[in-house]
Protein backbone atom coordinates (compact mmCIF):
# COMPACT_ATOMS: atom_id res chain seq x y z
CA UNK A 1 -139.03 20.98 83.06
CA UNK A 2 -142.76 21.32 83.32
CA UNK A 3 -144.50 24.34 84.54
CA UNK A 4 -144.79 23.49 88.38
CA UNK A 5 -140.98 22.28 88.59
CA UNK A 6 -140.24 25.54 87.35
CA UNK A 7 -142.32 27.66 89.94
CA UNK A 8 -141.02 25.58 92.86
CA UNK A 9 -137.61 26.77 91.77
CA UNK A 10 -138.23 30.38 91.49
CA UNK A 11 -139.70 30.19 94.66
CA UNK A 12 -137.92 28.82 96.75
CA UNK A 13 -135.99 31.11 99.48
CA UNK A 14 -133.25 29.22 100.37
CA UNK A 15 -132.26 29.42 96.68
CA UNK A 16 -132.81 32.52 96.57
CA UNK A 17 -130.93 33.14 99.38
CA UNK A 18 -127.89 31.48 97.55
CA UNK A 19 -128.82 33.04 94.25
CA UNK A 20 -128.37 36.32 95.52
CA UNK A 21 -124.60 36.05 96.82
CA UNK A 22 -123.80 33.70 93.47
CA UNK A 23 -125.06 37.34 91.62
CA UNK A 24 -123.65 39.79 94.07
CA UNK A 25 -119.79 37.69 93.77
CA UNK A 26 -119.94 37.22 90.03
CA UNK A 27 -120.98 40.98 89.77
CA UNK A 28 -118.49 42.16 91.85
CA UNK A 29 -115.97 39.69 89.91
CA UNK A 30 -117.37 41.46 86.35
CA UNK A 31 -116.92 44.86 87.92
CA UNK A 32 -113.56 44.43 88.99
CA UNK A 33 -112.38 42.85 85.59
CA UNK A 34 -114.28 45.26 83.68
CA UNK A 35 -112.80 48.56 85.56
CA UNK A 36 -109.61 47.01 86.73
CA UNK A 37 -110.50 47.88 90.44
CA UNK A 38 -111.27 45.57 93.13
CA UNK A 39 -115.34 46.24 93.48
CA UNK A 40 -117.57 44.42 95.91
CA UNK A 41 -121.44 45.77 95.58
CA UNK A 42 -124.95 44.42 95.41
CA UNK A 43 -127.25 44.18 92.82
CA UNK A 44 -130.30 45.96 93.17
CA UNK A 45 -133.29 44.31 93.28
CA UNK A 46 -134.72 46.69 91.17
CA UNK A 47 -132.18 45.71 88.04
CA UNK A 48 -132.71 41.82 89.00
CA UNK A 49 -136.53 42.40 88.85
CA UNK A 50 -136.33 44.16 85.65
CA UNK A 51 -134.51 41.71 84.43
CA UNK A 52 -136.71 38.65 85.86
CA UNK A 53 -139.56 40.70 84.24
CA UNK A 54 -137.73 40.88 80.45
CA UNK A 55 -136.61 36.94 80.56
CA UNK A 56 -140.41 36.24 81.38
CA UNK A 57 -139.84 34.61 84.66
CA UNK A 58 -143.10 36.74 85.91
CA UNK A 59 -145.64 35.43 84.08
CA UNK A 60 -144.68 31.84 86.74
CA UNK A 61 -145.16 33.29 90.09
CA UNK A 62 -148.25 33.94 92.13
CA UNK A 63 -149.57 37.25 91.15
CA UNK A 64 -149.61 39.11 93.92
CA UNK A 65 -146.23 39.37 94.68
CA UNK A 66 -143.32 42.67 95.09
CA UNK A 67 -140.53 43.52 93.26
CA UNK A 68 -138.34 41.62 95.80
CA UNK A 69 -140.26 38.40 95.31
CA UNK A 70 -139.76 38.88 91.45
CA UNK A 71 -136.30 39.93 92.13
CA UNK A 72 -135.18 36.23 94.47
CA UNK A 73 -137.25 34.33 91.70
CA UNK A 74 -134.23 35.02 89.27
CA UNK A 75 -131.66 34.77 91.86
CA UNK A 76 -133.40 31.30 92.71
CA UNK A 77 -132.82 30.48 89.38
CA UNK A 78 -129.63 31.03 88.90
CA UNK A 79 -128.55 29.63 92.09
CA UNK A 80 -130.03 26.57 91.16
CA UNK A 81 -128.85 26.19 87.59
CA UNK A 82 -125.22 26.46 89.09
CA UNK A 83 -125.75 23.91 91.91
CA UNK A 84 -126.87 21.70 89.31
CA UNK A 85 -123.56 22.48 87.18
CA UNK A 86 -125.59 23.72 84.41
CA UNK A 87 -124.36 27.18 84.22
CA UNK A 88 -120.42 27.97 85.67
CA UNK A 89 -119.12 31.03 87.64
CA UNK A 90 -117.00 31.79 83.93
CA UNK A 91 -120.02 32.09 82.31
CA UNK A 92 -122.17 34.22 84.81
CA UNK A 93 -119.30 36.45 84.71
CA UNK A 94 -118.85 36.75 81.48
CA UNK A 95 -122.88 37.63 80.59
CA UNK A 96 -122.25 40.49 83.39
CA UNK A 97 -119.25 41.99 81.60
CA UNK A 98 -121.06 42.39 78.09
CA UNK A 99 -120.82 46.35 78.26
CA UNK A 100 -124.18 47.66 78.48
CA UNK A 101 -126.18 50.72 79.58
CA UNK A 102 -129.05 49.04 81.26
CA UNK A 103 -127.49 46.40 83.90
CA UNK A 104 -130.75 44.47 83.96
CA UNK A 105 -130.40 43.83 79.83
CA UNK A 106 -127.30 41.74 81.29
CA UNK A 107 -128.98 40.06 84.02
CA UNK A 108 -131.86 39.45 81.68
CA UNK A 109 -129.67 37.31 78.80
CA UNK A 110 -128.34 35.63 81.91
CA UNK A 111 -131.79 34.68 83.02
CA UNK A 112 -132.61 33.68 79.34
CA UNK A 113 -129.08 31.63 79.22
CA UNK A 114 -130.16 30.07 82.43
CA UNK A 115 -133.97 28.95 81.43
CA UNK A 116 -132.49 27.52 78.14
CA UNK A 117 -130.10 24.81 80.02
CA UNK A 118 -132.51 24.04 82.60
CA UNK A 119 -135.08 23.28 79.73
CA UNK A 120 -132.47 21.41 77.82
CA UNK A 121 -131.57 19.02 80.88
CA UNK A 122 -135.26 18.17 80.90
């Protein structure tokens, strides 16, 4: 995927849009298996950006731009990767249940997961 293909994917809103109740479900799925509770919660866009920040996804968007903007680019992302069938709702969940201390570690080998199978379909 070249470099512009890439940044009109992370920034896209309505993706993001998307994006960010794909992540909030498949959390709240991970949760739930993971504690053996029903959970429903969002993910803060502090962990997402953190995350967005660690897989690298920063370095492709404008550089002025918040924490939210840096937090929708990843949630773009993987909102597109699963409307494309590239990634599945098994494996989102399963990346979010890898026990961890720092949520956004989680989020971040999901973005990495993500960025590999887009590049691959290219």
């Amino acid at each position: 995927m070249s470099e512009e293909g890439l940044v009109k994917i992370l920034t896209n809103t309505e993706l993001a849009q998307f994006g960010d109740s794909l992540l909030n479900f498949a959390y709240s799925i991970a949760l739930t298996e993971t504690t053996s509770r029903p959970k429903g919660t969002k993910v803060q866009d502090r962990i997402l950006a953190d995350a967005a920040v660690k897989a690298g996804l920063r370095k492709h968007l404008p550089r002025r731009v918040g924490r939210g903007e840096v937090a929708n680019s990843l949630e773009a992302l993987l909102g597109y990767v699963w409307l494309q069938k590239m990634i599945t709702l098994e494996e989102i969940v399963s990346c979010l249940k890898t026990e961890n201390l720092d949520p956004s570690k989680n989020f971040s080998v999901l973005a990495d997961m993500a960025l590999s199978k887009l590049r691959k379909q290219s």
